[in-house]
Protein backbone atom coordinates (compact mmCIF):
# COMPACT_ATOMS: atom_id res chain seq x y z
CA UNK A 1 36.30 -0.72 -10.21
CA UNK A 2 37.45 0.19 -6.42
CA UNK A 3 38.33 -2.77 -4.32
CA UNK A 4 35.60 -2.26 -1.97
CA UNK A 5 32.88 -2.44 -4.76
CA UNK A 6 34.39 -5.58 -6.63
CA UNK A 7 31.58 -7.48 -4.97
CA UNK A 8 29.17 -6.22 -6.82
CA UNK A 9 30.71 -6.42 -9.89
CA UNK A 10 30.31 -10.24 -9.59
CA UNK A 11 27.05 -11.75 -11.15
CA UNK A 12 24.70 -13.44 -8.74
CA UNK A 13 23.35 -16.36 -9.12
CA UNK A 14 19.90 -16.73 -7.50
CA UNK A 15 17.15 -14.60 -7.28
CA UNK A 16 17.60 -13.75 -3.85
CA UNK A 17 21.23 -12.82 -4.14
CA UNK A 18 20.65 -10.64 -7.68
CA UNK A 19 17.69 -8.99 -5.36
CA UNK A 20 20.55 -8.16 -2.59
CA UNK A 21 23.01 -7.35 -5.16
CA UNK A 22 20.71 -4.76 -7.05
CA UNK A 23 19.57 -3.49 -3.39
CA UNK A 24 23.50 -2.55 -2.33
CA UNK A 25 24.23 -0.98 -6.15
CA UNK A 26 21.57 1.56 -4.74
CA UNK A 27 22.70 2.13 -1.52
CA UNK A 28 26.04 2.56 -2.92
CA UNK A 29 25.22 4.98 -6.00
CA UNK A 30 22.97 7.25 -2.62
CA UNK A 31 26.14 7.46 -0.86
CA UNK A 32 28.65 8.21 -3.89
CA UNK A 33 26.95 9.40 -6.54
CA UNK A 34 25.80 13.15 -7.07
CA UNK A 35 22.89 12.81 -9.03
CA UNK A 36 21.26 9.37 -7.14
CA UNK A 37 22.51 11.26 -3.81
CA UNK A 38 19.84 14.08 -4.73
CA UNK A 39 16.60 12.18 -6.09
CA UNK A 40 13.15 11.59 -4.32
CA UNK A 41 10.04 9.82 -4.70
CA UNK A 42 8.54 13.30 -7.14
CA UNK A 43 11.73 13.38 -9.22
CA UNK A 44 11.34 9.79 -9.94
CA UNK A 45 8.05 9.54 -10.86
CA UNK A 46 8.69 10.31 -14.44
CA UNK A 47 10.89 7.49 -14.42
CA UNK A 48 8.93 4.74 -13.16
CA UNK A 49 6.14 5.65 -15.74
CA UNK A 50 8.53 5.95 -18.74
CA UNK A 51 10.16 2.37 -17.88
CA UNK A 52 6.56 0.99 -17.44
CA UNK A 53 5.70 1.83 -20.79
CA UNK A 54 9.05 0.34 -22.56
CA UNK A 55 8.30 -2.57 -21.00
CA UNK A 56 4.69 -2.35 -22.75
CA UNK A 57 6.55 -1.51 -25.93
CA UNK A 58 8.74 -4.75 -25.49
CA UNK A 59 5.89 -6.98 -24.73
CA UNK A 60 4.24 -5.35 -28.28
CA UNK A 61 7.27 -5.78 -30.84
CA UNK A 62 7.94 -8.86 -28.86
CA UNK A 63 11.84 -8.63 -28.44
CA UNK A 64 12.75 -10.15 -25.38
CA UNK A 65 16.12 -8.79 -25.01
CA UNK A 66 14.29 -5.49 -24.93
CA UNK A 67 11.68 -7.30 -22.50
CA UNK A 68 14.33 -8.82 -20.26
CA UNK A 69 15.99 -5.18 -20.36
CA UNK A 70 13.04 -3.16 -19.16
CA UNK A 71 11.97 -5.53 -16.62
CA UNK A 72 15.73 -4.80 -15.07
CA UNK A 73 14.76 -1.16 -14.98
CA UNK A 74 11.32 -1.16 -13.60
CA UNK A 75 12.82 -3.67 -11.14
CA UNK A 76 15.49 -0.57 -10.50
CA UNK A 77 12.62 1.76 -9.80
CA UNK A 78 11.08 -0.48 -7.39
CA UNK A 79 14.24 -1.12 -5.45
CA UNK A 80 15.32 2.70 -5.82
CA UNK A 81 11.69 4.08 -3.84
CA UNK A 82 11.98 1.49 -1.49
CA UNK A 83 15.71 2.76 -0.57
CA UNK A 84 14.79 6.20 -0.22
CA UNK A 85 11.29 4.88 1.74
CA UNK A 86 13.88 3.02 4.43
CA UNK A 87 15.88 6.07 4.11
CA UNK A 88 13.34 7.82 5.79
CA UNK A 89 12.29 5.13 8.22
CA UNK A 90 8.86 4.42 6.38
CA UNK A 91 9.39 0.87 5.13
CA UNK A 92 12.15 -0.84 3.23
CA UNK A 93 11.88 -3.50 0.53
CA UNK A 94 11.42 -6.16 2.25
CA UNK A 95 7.81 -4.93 3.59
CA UNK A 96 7.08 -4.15 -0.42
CA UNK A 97 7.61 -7.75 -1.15
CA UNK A 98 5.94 -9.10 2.18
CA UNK A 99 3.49 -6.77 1.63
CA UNK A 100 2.92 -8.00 -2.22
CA UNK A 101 3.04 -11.59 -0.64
CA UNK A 102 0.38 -11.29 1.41
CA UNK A 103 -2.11 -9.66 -1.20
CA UNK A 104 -0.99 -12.59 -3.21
CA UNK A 105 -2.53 -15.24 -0.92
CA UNK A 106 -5.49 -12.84 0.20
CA UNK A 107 -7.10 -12.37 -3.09
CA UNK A 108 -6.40 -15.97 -4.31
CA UNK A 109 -8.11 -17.56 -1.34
CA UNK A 110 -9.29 -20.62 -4.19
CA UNK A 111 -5.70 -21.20 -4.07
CA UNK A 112 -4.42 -20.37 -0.86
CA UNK A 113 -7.15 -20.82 1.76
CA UNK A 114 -10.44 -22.52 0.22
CA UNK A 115 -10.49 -26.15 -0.36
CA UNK A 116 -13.38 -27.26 -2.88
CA UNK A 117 -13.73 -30.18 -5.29
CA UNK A 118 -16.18 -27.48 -7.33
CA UNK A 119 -13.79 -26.99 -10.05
CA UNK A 120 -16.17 -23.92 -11.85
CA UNK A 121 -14.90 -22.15 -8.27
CA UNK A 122 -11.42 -21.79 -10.26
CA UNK A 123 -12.85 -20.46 -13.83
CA UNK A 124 -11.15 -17.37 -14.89
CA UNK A 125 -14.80 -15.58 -14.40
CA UNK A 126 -15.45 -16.29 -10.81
CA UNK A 127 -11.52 -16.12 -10.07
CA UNK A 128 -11.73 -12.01 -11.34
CA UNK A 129 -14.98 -11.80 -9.65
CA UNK A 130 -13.42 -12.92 -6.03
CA UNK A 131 -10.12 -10.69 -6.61
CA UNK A 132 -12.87 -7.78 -7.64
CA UNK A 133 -14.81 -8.07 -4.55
CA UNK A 134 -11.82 -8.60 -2.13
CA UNK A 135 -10.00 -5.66 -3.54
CA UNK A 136 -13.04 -3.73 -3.39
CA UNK A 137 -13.16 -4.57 0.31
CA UNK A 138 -9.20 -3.88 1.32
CA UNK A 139 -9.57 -0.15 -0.13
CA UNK A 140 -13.33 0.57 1.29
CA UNK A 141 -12.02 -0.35 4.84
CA UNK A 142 -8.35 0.61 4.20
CA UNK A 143 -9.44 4.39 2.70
CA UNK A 144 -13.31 4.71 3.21
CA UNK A 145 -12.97 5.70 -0.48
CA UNK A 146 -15.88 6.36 -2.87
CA UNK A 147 -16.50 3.89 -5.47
CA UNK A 148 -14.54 5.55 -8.06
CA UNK A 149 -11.41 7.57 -6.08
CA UNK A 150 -9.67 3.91 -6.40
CA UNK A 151 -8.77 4.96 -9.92
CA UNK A 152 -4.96 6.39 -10.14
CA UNK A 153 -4.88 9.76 -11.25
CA UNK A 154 -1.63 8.52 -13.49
CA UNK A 155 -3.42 6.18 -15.28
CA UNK A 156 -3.66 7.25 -19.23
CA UNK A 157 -6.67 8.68 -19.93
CA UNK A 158 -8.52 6.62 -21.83
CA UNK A 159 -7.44 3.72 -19.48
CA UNK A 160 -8.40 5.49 -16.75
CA UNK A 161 -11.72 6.40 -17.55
CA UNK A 162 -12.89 2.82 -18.83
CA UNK A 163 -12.12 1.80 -15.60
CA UNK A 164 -14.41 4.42 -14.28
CA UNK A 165 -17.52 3.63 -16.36
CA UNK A 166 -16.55 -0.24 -16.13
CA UNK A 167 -16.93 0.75 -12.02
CA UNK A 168 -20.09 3.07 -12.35
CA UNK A 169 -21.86 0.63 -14.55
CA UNK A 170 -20.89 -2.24 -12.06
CA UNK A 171 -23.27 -0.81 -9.45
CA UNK A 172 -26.17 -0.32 -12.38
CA UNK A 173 -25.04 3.05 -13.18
CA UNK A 174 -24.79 2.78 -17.48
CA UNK A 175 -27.01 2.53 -20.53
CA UNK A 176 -28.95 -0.47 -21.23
CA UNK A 177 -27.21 -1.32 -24.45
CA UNK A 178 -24.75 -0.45 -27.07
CA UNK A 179 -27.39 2.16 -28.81
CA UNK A 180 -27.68 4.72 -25.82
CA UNK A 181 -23.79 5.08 -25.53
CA UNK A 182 -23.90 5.79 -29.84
CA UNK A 183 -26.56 8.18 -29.34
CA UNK A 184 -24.58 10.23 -26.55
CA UNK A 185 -21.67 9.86 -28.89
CA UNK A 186 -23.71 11.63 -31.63
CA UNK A 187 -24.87 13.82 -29.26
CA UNK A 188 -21.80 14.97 -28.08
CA UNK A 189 -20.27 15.47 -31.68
CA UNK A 190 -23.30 17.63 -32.22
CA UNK A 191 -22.42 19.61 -28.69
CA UNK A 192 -18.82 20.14 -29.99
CA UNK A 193 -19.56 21.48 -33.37
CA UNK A 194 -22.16 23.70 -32.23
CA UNK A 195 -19.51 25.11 -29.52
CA UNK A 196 -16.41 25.73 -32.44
CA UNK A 197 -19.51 27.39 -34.94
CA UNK A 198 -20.02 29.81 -31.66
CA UNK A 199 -16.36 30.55 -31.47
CA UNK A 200 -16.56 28.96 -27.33
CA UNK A 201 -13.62 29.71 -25.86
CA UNK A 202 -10.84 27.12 -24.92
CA UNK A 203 -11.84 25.83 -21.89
CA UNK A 204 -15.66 25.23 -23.38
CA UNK A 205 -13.66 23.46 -26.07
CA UNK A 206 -11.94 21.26 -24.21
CA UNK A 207 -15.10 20.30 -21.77
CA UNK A 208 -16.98 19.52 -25.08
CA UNK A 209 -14.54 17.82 -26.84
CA UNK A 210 -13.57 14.99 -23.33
CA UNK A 211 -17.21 14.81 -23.39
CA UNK A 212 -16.87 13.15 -26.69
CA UNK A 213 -13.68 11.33 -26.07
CA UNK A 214 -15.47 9.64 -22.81
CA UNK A 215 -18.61 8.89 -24.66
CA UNK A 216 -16.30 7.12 -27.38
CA UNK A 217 -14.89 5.13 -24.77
CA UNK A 218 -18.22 4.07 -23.54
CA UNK A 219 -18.70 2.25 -26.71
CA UNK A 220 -15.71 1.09 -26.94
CA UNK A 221 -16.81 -0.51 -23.56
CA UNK A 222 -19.45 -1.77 -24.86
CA UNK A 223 -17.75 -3.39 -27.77
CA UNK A 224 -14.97 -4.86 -25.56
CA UNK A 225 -12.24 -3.25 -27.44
CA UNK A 226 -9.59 -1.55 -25.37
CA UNK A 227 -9.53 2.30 -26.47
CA UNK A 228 -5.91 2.70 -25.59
CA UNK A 229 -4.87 -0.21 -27.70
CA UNK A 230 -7.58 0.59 -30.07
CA UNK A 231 -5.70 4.51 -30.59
CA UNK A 232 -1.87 2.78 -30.62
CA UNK A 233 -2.90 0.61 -33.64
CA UNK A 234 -4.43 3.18 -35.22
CA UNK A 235 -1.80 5.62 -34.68
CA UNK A 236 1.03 2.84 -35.78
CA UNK A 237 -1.23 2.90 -39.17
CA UNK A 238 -0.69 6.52 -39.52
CA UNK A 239 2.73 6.25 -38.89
CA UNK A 240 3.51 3.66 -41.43
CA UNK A 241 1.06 5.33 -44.05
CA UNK A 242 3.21 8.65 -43.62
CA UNK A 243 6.33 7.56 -43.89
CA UNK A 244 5.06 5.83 -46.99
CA UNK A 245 4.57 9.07 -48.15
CA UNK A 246 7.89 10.32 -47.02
CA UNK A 247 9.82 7.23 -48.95
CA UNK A 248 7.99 7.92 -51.97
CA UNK A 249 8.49 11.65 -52.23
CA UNK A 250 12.24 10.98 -51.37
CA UNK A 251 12.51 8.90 -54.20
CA UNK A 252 10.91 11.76 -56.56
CA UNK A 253 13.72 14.02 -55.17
CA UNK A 254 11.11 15.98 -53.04
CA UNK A 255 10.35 16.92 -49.57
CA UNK A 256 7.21 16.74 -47.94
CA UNK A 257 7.45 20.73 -47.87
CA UNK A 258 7.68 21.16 -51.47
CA UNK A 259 4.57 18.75 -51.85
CA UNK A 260 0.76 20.03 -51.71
CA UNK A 261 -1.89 18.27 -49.71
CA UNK A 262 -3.77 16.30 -52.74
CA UNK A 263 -0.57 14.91 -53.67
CA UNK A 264 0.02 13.88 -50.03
CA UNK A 265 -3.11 12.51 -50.16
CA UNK A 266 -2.32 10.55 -53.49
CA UNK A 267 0.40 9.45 -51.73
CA UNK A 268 -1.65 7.97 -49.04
CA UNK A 269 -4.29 6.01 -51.47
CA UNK A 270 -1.54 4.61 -52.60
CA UNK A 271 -0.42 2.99 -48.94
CA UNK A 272 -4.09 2.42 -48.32
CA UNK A 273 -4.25 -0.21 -51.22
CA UNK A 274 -0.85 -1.29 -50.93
CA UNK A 275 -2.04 -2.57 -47.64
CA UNK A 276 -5.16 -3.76 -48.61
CA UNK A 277 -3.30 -5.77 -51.38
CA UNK A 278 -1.11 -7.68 -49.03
């Protein structure tokens, strides 16, 4: 390492001084290094949401090395925009973490600000509630936003939109029960079929079939499942039922090529009850 960077080479040993250390590793890599020098908010954005979801993935197969690992790199992220942000003269990191600070003590005012002997003030219920209505207020007088533009556009979709109905049907805007949002989800299966028997064209398609997907998400709503966790389990089934399929036909000397669907789907009886039998 060159002498003027041994510094940083040397672990800190608070938070405050690993903050300060991680801060000046940026600085240094936008001065030296080619590919840092050239990056911007845009080019990062990929980055930010791919380290967001390892850490997700972490927190699921609960490693914590991995967990510990991630956290460094979203961590990077946040110290990385806030460099180029003070680059530019906007803010720097300190006003993210002031800034974060702040909110913190804001929205917990049953912490921070109220005194009360009540203790049902400090239930988990009424402690959403409060952060609910005090967010609600920062972004109406911070943005003049409709109810529903507080949503990020980056969210994943089916994330994103139970936050939507969750918000519409907050102001009295959703079906009285469970049974209106299965009807629209038959009646939206019904819309979609009828559009592929016409031969509709792709973008009919694809209006009819996120009609579907959103009305599945309504009852999912309804049901308190999370859709997006709902799909990842299902879709780690899959995945372990295939490559079921893919062990066994190794072990016939076959490829999944060579194989025809019905004994595929032999195949995948068979890692149905396997399952079922553990």
């Amino acid at each position: 390492m060159k002498k003027e960077y041994i510094h940083l080479s040397q672990a800190a040993e608070t938070p405050q001084e690993a903050i300060g250390r991680l801060k000046d590793i940026i600085s240094t890599l936008r001065r030296e290094c080619p590919w840092d020098r050239v990056q911007t908010h845009e080019s990062l954005r990929s980055c930010m949401t791919e380290e967001a979801y390892e850490v997700v993935e972490a927190i699921d197969t609960g490693s914590k090395e991995n967990l510990e690992e991630e956290l460094g790199d979203v961590m990077l992220q946040v110290v990385f925009h806030a460099n180029l942000a003070e680059e530019s003269g906007n803010f720097d990191l300190t006003d993210v973490i002031n800034g974060e600070c702040e909110k913190m003590i804001r929205r917990h005012p049953h912490v921070f600000l109220e005194k009360t002997s009540n203790n049902d003030a400090k239930s988990i219920d009424n402690v959403l509630e409060k952060w609910e209505n005090i967010k609600a207020k920062e972004k109406k007088s911070a943005e003049n936003l409709h109810i529903l533009q507080g949503v990020p556009n980056a969210l994943p979709a089916l994330t994103r939109a139970t936050k939507i109905q969750k918000k519409a049907a907050d102001v009295g805007f959703d079906w009285d029960d469970i049974s209106g949002a299965l009807a629209k989800v038959t009646e939206e299966t019904c819309e979609l079929t009828e559009a592929i028997q016409h031969r509709e064209n792709k973008q009919r398609l694809e209006e009819e079939l996120g009609d579907l997907l959103f009305s599945v998400v309504n009852v999912s709503r309804f049901l308190k499942v999370d859709p997006e966790e709902a799909l990842r389990a299902t879709t780690r089934k899959f995945m372990k039922r295939f490559a079921y399929i893919e062990d066994r036909s190794l072990a016939c000397g076959r490829h999944l090529t060579d194989m025809t669907l019905e004994e595929m789907d032999r195949l995948w009886e068979e890692a149905k009850q396997s399952e079922e039998d553990k």
